[in-house]
Protein backbone atom coordinates (compact mmCIF):
# COMPACT_ATOMS: atom_id res chain seq x y z
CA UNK A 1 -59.77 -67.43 -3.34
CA UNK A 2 -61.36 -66.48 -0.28
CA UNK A 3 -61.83 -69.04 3.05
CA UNK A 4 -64.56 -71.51 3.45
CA UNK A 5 -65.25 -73.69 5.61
CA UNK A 6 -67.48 -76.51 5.97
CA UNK A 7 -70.05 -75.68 8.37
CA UNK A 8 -72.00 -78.56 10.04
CA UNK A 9 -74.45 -76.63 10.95
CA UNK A 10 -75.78 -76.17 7.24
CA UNK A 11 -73.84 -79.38 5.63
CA UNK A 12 -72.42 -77.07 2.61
CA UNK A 13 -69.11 -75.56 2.34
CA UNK A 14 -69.77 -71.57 3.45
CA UNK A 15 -67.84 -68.53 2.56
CA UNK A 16 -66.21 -67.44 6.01
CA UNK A 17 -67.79 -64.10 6.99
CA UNK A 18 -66.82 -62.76 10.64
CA UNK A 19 -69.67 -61.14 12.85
CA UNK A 20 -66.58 -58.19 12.92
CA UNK A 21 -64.14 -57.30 10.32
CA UNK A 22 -61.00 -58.45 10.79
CA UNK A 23 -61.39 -60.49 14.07
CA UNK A 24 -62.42 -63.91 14.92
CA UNK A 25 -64.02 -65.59 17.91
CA UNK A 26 -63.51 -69.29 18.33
CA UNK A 27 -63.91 -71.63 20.76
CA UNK A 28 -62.86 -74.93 21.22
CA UNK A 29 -64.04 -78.04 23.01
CA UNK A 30 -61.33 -79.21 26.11
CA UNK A 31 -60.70 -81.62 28.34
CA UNK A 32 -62.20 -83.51 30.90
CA UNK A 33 -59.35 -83.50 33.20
CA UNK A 34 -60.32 -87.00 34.72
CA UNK A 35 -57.23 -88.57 33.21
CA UNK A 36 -54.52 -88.16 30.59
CA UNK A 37 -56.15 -87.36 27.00
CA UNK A 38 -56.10 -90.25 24.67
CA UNK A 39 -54.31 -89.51 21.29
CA UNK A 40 -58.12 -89.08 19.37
CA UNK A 41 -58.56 -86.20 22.06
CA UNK A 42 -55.37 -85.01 20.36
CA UNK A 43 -56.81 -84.57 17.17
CA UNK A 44 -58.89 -81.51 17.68
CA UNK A 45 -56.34 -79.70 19.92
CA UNK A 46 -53.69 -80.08 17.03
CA UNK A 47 -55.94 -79.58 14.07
CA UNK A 48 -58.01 -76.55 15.56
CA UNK A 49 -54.26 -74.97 16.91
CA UNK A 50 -53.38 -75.18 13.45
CA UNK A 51 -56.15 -73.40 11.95
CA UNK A 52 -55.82 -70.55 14.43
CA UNK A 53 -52.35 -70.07 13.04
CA UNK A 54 -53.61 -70.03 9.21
CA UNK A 55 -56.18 -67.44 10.61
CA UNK A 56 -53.40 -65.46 12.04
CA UNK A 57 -51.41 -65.53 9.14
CA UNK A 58 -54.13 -64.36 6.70
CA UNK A 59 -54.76 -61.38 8.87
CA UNK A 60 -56.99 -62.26 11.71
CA UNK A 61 -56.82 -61.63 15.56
CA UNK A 62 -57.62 -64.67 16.86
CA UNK A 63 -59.84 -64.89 20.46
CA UNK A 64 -59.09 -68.68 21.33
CA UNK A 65 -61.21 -69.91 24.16
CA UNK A 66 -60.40 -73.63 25.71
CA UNK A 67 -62.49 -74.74 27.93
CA UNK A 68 -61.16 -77.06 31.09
CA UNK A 69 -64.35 -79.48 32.20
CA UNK A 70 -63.42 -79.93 36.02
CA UNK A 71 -67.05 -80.54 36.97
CA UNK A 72 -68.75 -83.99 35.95
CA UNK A 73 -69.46 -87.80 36.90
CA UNK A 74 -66.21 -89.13 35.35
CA UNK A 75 -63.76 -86.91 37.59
CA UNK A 76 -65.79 -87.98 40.32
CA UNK A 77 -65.24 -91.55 39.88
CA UNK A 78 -61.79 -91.31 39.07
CA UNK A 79 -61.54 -89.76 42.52
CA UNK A 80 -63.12 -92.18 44.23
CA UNK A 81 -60.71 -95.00 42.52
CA UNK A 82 -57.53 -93.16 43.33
CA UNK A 83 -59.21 -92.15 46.93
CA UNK A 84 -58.41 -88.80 46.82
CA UNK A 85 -60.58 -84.78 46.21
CA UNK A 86 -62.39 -84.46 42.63
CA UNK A 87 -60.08 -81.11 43.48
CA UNK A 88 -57.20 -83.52 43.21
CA UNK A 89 -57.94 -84.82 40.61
CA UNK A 90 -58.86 -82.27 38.42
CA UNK A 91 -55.80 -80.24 39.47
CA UNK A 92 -53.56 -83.75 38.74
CA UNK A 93 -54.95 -83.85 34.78
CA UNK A 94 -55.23 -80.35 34.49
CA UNK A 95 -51.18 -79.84 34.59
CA UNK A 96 -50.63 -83.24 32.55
CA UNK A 97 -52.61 -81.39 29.73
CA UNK A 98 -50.92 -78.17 29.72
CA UNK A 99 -47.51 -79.95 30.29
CA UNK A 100 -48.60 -82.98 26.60
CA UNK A 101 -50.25 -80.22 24.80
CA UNK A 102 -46.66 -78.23 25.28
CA UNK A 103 -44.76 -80.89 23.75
CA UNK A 104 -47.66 -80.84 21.03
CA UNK A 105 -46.28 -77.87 19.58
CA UNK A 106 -49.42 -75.95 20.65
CA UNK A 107 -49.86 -72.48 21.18
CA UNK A 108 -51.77 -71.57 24.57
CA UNK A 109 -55.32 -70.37 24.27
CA UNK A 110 -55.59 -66.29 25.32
CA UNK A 111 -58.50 -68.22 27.64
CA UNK A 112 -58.45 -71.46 29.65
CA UNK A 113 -62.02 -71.22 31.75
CA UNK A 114 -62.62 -73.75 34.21
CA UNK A 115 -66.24 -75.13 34.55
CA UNK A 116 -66.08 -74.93 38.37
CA UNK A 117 -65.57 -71.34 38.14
CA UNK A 118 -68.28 -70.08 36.46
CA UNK A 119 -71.46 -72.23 38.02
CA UNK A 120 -73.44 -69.07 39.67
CA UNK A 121 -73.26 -68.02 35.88
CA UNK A 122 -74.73 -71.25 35.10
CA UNK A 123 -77.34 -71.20 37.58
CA UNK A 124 -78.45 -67.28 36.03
CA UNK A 125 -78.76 -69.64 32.88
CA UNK A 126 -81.22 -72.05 34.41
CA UNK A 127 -82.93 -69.84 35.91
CA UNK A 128 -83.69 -68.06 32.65
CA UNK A 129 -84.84 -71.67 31.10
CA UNK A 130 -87.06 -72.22 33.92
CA UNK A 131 -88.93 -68.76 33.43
CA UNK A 132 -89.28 -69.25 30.19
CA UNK A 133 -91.04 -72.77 30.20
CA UNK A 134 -87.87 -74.26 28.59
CA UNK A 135 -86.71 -76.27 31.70
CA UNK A 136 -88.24 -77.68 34.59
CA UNK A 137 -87.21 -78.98 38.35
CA UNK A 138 -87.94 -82.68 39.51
CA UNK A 139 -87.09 -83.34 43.01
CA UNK A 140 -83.80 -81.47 43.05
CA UNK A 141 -82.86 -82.41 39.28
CA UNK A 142 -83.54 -79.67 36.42
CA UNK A 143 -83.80 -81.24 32.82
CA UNK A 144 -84.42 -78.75 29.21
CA UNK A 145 -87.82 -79.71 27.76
CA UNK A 146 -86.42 -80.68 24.05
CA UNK A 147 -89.80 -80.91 22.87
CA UNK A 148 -89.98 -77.02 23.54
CA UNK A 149 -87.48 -76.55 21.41
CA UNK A 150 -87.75 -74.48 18.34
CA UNK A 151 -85.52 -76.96 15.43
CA UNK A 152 -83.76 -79.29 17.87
CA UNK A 153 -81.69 -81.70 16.30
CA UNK A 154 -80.44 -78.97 13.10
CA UNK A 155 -76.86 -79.54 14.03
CA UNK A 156 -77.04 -83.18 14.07
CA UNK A 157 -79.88 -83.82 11.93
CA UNK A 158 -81.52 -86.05 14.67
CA UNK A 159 -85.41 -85.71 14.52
CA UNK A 160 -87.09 -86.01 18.26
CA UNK A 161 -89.68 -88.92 17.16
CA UNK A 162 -86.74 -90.48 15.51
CA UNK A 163 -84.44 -90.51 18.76
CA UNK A 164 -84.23 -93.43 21.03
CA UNK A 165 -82.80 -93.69 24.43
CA UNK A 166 -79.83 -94.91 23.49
CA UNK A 167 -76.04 -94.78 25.15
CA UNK A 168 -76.07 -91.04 24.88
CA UNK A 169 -79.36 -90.96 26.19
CA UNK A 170 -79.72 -91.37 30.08
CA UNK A 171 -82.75 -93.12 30.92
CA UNK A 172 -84.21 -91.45 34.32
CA UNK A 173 -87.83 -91.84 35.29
CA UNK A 174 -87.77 -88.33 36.87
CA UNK A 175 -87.12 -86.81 33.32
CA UNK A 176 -91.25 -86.20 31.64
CA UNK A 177 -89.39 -87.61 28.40
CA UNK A 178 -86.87 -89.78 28.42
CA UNK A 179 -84.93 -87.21 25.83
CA UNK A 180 -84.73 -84.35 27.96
CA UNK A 181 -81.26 -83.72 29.39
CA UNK A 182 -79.74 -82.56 32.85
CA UNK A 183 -79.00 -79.20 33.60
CA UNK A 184 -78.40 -79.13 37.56
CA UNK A 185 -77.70 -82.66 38.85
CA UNK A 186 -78.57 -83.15 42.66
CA UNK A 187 -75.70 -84.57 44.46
CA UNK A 188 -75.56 -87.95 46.09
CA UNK A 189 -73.59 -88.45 49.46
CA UNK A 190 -70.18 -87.93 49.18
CA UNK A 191 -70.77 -85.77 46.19
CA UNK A 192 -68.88 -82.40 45.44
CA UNK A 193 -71.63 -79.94 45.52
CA UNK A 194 -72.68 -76.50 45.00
CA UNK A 195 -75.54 -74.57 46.09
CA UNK A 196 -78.57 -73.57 44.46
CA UNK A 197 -82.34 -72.77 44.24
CA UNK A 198 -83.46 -76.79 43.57
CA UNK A 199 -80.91 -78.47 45.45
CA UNK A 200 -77.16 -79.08 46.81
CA UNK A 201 -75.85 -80.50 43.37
CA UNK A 202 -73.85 -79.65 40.09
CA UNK A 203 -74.52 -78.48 36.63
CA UNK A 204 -74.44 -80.36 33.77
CA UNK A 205 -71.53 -80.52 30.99
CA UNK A 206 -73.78 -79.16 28.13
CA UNK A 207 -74.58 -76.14 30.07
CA UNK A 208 -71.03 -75.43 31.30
CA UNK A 209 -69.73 -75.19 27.50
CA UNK A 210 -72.68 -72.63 26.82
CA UNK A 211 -71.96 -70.29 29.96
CA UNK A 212 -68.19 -70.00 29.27
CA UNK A 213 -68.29 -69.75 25.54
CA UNK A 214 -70.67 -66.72 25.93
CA UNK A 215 -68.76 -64.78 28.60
CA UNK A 216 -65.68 -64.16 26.50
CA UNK A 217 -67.23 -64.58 23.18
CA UNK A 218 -70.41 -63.28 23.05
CA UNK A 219 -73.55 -64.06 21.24
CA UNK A 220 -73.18 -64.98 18.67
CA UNK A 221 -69.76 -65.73 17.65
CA UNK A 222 -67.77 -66.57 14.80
CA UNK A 223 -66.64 -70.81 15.24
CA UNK A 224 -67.26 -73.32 17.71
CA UNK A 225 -65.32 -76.15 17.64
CA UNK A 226 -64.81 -79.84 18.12
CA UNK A 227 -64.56 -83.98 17.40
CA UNK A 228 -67.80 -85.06 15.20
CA UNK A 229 -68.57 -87.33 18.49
CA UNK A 230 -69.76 -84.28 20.29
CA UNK A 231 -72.10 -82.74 17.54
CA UNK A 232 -74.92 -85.12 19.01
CA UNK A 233 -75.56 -84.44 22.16
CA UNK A 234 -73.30 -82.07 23.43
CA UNK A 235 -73.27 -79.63 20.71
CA UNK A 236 -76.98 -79.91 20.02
CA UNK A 237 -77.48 -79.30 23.36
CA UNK A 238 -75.78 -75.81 23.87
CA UNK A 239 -77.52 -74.39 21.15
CA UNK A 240 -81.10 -75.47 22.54
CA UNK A 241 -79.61 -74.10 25.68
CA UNK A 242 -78.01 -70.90 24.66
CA UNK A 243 -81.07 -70.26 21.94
CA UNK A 244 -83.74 -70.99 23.78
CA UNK A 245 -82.42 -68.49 26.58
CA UNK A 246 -81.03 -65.44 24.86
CA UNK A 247 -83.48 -65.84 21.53
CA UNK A 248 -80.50 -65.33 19.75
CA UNK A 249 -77.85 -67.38 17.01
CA UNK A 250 -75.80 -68.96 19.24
CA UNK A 251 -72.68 -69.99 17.07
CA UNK A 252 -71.98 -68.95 13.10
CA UNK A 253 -69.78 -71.48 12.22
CA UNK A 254 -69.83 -75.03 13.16
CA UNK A 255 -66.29 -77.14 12.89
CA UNK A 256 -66.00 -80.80 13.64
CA UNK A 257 -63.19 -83.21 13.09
CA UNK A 258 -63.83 -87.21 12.22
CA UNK A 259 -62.51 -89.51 14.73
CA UNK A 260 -58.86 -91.14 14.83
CA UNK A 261 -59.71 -95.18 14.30
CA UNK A 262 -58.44 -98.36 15.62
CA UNK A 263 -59.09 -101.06 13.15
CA UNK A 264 -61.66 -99.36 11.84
CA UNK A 265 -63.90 -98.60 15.38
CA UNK A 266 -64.06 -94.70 17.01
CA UNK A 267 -61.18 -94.77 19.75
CA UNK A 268 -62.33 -94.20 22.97
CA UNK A 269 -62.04 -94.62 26.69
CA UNK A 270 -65.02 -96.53 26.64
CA UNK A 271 -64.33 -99.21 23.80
CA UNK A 272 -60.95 -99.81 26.01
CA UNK A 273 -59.28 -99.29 22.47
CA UNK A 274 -56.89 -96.61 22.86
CA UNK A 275 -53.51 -94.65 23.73
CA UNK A 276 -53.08 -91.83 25.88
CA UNK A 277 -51.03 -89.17 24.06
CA UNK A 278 -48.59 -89.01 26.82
CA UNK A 279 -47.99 -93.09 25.91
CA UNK A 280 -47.38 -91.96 22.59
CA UNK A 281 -45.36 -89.12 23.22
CA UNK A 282 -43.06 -91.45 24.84
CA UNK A 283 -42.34 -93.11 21.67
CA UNK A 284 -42.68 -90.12 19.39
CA UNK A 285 -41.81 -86.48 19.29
CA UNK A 286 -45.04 -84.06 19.30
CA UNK A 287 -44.04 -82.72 16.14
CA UNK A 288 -44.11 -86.03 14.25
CA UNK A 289 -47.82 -86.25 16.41
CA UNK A 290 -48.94 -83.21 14.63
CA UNK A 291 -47.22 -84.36 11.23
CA UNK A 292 -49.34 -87.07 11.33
CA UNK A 293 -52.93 -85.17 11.76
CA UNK A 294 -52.23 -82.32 9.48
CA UNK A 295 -51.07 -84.68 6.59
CA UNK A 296 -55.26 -85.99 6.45
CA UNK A 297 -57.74 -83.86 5.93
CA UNK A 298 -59.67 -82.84 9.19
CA UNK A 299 -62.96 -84.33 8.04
CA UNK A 300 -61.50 -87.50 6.70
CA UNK A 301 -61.42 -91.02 9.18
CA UNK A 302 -57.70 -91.64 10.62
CA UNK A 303 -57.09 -95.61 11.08
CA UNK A 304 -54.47 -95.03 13.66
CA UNK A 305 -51.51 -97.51 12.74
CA UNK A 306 -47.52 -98.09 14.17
CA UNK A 307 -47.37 -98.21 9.99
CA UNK A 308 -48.89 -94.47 9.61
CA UNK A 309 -46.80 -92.92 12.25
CA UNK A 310 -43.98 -94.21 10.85
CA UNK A 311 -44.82 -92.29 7.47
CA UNK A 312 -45.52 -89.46 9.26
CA UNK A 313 -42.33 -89.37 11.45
CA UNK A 314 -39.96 -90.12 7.83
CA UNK A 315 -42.51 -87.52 6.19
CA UNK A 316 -41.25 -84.70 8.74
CA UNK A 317 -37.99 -86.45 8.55
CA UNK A 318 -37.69 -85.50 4.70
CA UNK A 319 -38.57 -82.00 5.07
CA UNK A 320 -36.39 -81.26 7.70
CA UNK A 321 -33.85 -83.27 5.73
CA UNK A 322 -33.88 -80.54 2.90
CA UNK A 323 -33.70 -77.56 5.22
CA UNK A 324 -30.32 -78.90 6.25
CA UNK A 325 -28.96 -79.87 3.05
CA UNK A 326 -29.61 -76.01 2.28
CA UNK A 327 -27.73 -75.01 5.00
CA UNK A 328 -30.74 -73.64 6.20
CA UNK A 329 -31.24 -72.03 9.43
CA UNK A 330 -34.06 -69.92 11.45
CA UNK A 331 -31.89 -67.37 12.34
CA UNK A 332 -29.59 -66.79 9.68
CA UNK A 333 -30.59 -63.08 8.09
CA UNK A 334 -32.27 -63.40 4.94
CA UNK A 335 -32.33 -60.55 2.24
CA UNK A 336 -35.61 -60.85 0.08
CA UNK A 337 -35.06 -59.99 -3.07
CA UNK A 338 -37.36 -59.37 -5.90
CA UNK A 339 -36.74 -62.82 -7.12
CA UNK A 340 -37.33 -64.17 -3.92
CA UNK A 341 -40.58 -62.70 -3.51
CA UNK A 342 -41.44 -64.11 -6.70
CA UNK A 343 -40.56 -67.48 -5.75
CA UNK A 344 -42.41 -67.15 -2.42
CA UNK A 345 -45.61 -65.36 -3.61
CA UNK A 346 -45.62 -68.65 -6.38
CA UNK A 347 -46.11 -71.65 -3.05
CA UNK A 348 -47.83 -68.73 -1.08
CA UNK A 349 -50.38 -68.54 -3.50
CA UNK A 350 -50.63 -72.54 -3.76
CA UNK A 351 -50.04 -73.20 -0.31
CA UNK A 352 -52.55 -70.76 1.09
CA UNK A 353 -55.48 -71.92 -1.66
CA UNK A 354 -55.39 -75.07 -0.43
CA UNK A 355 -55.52 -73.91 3.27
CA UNK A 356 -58.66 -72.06 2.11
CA UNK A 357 -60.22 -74.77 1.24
CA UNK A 358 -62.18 -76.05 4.17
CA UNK A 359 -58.57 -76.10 5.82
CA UNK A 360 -56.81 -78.71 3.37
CA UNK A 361 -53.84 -79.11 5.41
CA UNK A 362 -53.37 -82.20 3.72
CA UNK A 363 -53.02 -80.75 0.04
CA UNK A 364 -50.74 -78.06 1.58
CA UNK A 365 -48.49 -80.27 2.74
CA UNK A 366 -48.18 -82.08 -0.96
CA UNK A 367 -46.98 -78.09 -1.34
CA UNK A 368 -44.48 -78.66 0.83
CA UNK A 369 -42.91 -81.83 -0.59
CA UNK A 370 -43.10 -80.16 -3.74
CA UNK A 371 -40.72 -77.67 -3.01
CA UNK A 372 -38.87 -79.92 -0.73
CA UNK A 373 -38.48 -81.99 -3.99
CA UNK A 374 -37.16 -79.13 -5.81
CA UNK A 375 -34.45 -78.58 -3.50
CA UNK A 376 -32.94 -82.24 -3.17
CA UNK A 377 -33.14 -82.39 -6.58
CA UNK A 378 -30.76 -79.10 -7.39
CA UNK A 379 -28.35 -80.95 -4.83
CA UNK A 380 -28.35 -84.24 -6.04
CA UNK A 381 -26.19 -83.27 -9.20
CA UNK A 382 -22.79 -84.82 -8.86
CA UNK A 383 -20.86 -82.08 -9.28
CA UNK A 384 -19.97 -78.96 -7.01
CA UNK A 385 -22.92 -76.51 -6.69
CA UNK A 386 -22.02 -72.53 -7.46
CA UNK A 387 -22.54 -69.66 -5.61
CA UNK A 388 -25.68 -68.80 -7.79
CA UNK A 389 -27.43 -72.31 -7.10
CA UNK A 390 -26.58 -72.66 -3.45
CA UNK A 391 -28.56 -68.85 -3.31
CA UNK A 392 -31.26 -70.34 -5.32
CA UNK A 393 -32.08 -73.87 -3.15
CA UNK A 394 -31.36 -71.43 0.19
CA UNK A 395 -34.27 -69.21 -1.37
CA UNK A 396 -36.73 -72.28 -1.64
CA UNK A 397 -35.70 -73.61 1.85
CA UNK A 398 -36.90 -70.25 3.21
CA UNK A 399 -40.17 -70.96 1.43
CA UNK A 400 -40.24 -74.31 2.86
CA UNK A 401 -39.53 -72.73 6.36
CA UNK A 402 -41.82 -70.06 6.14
CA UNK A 403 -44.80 -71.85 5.15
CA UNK A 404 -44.70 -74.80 7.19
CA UNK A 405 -44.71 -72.41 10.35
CA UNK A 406 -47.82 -71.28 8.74
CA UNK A 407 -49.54 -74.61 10.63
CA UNK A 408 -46.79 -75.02 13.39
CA UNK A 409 -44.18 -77.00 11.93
CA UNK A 410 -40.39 -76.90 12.05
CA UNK A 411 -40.04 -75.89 15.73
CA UNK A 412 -37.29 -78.03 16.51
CA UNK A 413 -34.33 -76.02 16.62
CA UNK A 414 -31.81 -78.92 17.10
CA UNK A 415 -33.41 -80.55 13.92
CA UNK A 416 -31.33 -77.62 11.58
CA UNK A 417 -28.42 -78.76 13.18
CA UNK A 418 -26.42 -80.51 10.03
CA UNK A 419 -23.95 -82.63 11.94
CA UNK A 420 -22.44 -83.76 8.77
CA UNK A 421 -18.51 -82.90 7.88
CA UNK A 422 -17.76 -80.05 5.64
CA UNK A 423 -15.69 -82.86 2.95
CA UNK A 424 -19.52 -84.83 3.14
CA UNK A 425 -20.87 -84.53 -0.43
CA UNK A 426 -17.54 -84.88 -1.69
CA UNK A 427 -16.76 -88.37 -0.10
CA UNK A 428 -20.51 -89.07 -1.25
CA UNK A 429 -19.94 -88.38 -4.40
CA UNK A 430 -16.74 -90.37 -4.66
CA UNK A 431 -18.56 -93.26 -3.25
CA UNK A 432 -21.51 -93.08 -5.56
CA UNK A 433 -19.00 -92.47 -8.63
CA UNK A 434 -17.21 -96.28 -7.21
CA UNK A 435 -20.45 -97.80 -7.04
CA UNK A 436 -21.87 -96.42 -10.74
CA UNK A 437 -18.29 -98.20 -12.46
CA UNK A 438 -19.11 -101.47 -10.25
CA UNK A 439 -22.60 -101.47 -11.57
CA UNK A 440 -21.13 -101.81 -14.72
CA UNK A 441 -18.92 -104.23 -14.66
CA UNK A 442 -21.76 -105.79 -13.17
CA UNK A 443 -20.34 -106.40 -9.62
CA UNK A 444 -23.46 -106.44 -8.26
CA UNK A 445 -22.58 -107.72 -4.69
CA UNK A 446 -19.87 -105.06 -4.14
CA UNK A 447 -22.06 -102.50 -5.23
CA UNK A 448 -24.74 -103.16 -2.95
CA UNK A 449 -22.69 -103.23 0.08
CA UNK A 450 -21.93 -99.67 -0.65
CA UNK A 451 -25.78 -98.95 -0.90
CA UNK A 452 -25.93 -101.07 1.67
CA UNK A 453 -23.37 -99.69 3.99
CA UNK A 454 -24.96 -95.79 3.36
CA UNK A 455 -28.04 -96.86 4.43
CA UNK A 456 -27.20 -97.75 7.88
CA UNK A 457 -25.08 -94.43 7.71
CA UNK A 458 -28.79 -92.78 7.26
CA UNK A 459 -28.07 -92.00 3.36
CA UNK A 460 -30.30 -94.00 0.84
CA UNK A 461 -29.21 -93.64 -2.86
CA UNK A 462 -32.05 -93.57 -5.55
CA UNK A 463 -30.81 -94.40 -8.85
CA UNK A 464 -32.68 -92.41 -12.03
CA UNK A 465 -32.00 -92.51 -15.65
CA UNK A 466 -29.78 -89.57 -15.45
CA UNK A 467 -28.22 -90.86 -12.61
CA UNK A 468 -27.84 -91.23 -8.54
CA UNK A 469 -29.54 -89.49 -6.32
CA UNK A 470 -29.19 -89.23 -2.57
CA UNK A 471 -31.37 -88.41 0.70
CA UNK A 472 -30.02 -88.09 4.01
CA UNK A 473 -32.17 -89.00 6.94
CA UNK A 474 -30.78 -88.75 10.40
């Protein structure tokens, strides 16, 4: 099976083809760095990490572009509340989001461009807008001319005579229809500004995106990324920008995760309904973070819940549980033998089809439970293991290692760490032998205080037809 990935751009599920063999260009939305991310912002950054690492492993080289927003309103105002430089600021936010995303498990981008860096670039762009009758300047402002527009609205589906101004819409009586959207911003007193040919002012946040995607990407290039909240306007509005200007595609591939829900409602800044991820990072490791993102599809709604996070953090729990029990550990030396490659090429094949899929991280998870399944349940006999079967559930915890790395799990080196006594299963097994001959002589109370008792210990029993199993979770 070969990858495909739902493209919003067409609203069909597209064979991936890169503009060059072997390569792929992607960039992906980034912060505002007005204040720490909220754990929806998360969502993208983890999910979009993760795909770049399935990309990787299938044989790509990756060109990951992040963009850092240190130019707009919001930064501004935050300044202005804490009394100190939108510099400040933006400097402030800027190392909080390198120093959460860390902790996140996620890999650096090979490009972090920062807005304020690149606005005589953006100006060029204007400029080329104005010329061609795309854009025009009202006292100091410049706006695009959406009407002008060849197809605006084919990313969102949003028809012009259907659009209303609306809360995404700025109403300004400068604007010649009230749809048309900023591209330089005159400054107001007090006002970080830059110069230019219409005023003393700033550009706007869809044109930023546009100038820094194309200087290390290109036009066009392969994926652009992002939350399904910025498809309308901010995504529709680069590629008016960046197509009206260059005549050009502007982006192959469009990728957009739903949003991460709080009782059913979007979570954002602006409904006052949400975390910050360094809140929630406080409370729960990164990894469990990611855990809990990769185990939905992208595309599918997230109802954010204490309840879900939970699952996800026992979910990781488990699968780091089973690497232990195998004595498993990341730097042991590993011979791969014929029969392992057998094995391996088996949940590869499984694994990987799933990931093909529009990115079904969720289904290759389910992959990994499977085989994390397989291996409890070769140790859960109650009877010493040989040397032959010990091999054999080592072999699938390699598997299990190997492909959860595949979307940047199992970096916690401490987790491998057994911290159980070498007499452990033993004891266990004497214990679960007392319990069985209580259960039938139905001493029910006795028998649950040893279930009981384990359970605090972080052991839980599970008791089958064929008899007791057990799952350790530290």
């Amino acid at each position: 099976m070969a990858l495909k990935i739902y493209n919003t751009l067409t609203r069909t599920k597209e064979l991936f083809v890169p503009i060059e063999e072997g390569k792929v260009k992607m960039y992906v939305c980034g912060p505002t760095v007005y204040n720490f991310f909220h754990i929806g912002n998360a969502r993208p950054f983890i999910v979009f990490d993760a795909f770049r690492h399935f990309l990787q492993y299938i044989g790509y080289q990756v060109i990951y572009v992040q963009n850092i927003t240190d130019i707009e309103d919001k930064i501004i105002k935050s300044a202005n509340e804490e009394n100190v430089s939108t510099a400040e600021i933006a400097s402030k936010y800027t190392k909080a989001f390198f120093k959460d995303i860390e902790k996140l498990g996620i890999k650096k981008a090979d490009y972090y461009p920062k807005a304020s860096a690149f606005v005589k670039e953006m100006i060029e762009l204007i400029k080329v807008l104005i010329e061609k009758d795309y854009a025009y300047e009202s006292d100091g402002d410049v706006f695009m001319s959406v009407e002008k527009v060849a197809n605006y609205g084919k990313l969102s589906g949003k028809l012009i005579d259907k659009l209303q101004v609306g809360a995404r819409v700025e109403e300004n009586q400068a604007k010649r229809n009230p749809l048309d959207f900023v591209l330089w911003k005159k400054a107001k007193p007090n006002e970080p500004f830059w110069e230019s040919p219409w005023s003393k002012g700033r550009p706007g946040w869809h044109t930023e995106c546009v100038v820094m995607s194309q200087h290390y990407l290109g036009t066009p290039f392969d994926i652009h990324c992002g939350g399904i909240d910025l498809i309308f306007p901010h995504h529709e509005n680069e590629i008016a920008q960046a197509e009206s200007a260059s005549g050009k595609k502007f982006v192959n591939y469009w990728m957009h995760n739903e949003y991460l829900n709080i009782k059913g409602e979007k979570m954002s800044k602006s409904l006052g309904n949400f975390f910050t991820t360094r809140e929630i990072l406080k409370k729960y490791d990164g990894e469990v973070i990611r855990m809990f993102f990769l185990s939905k599809h992208y595309r599918s709604p997230i109802d954010f819940s204490e309840q879900l996070m939970i699952e996800a953090q026992k979910g990781l729990e488990n699968l780091y549980n089973s690497l232990r029990l195998a004595d498993f550990s990341p730097k042991s030396e590993f011979n791969e033998t014929e029969q392992f490659k057998e094995a391996f090429s088996k949940y590869e094949q499984k694994f990987i089809s799933a990931l093909e899929d529009d990115f079904n991280t969720a289904s290759g998870i389910a992959v990994l439970f499977e085989i994390s399944r397989e291996i409890k349940k070769r140790l859960s006999k109650n009877k010493k293991i040989t040397k032959q079967e010990k091999q054999d559930v080592y072999l699938l915890a390699v598997i299990l290692y190997r492909l959860g790395k595949i979307i940047g799990l199992f970096n916690k080196e401490e987790k491998f760490q057994k911290n159980i006594d070498r007499n452990f299963e033993d004891i266990l097994g004497l214990l679960i032998k007392i319990r069985e001959e209580l259960r039938q002589r139905q001493d029910w109370e006795l028998a649950d205080k040893i279930r009981i008792g384990l359970k605090k210990l972080g052991i839980i029993l599970i008791d089958k037809k064929d008899g007791t199993e057990w799952e350790v979770v530290l």
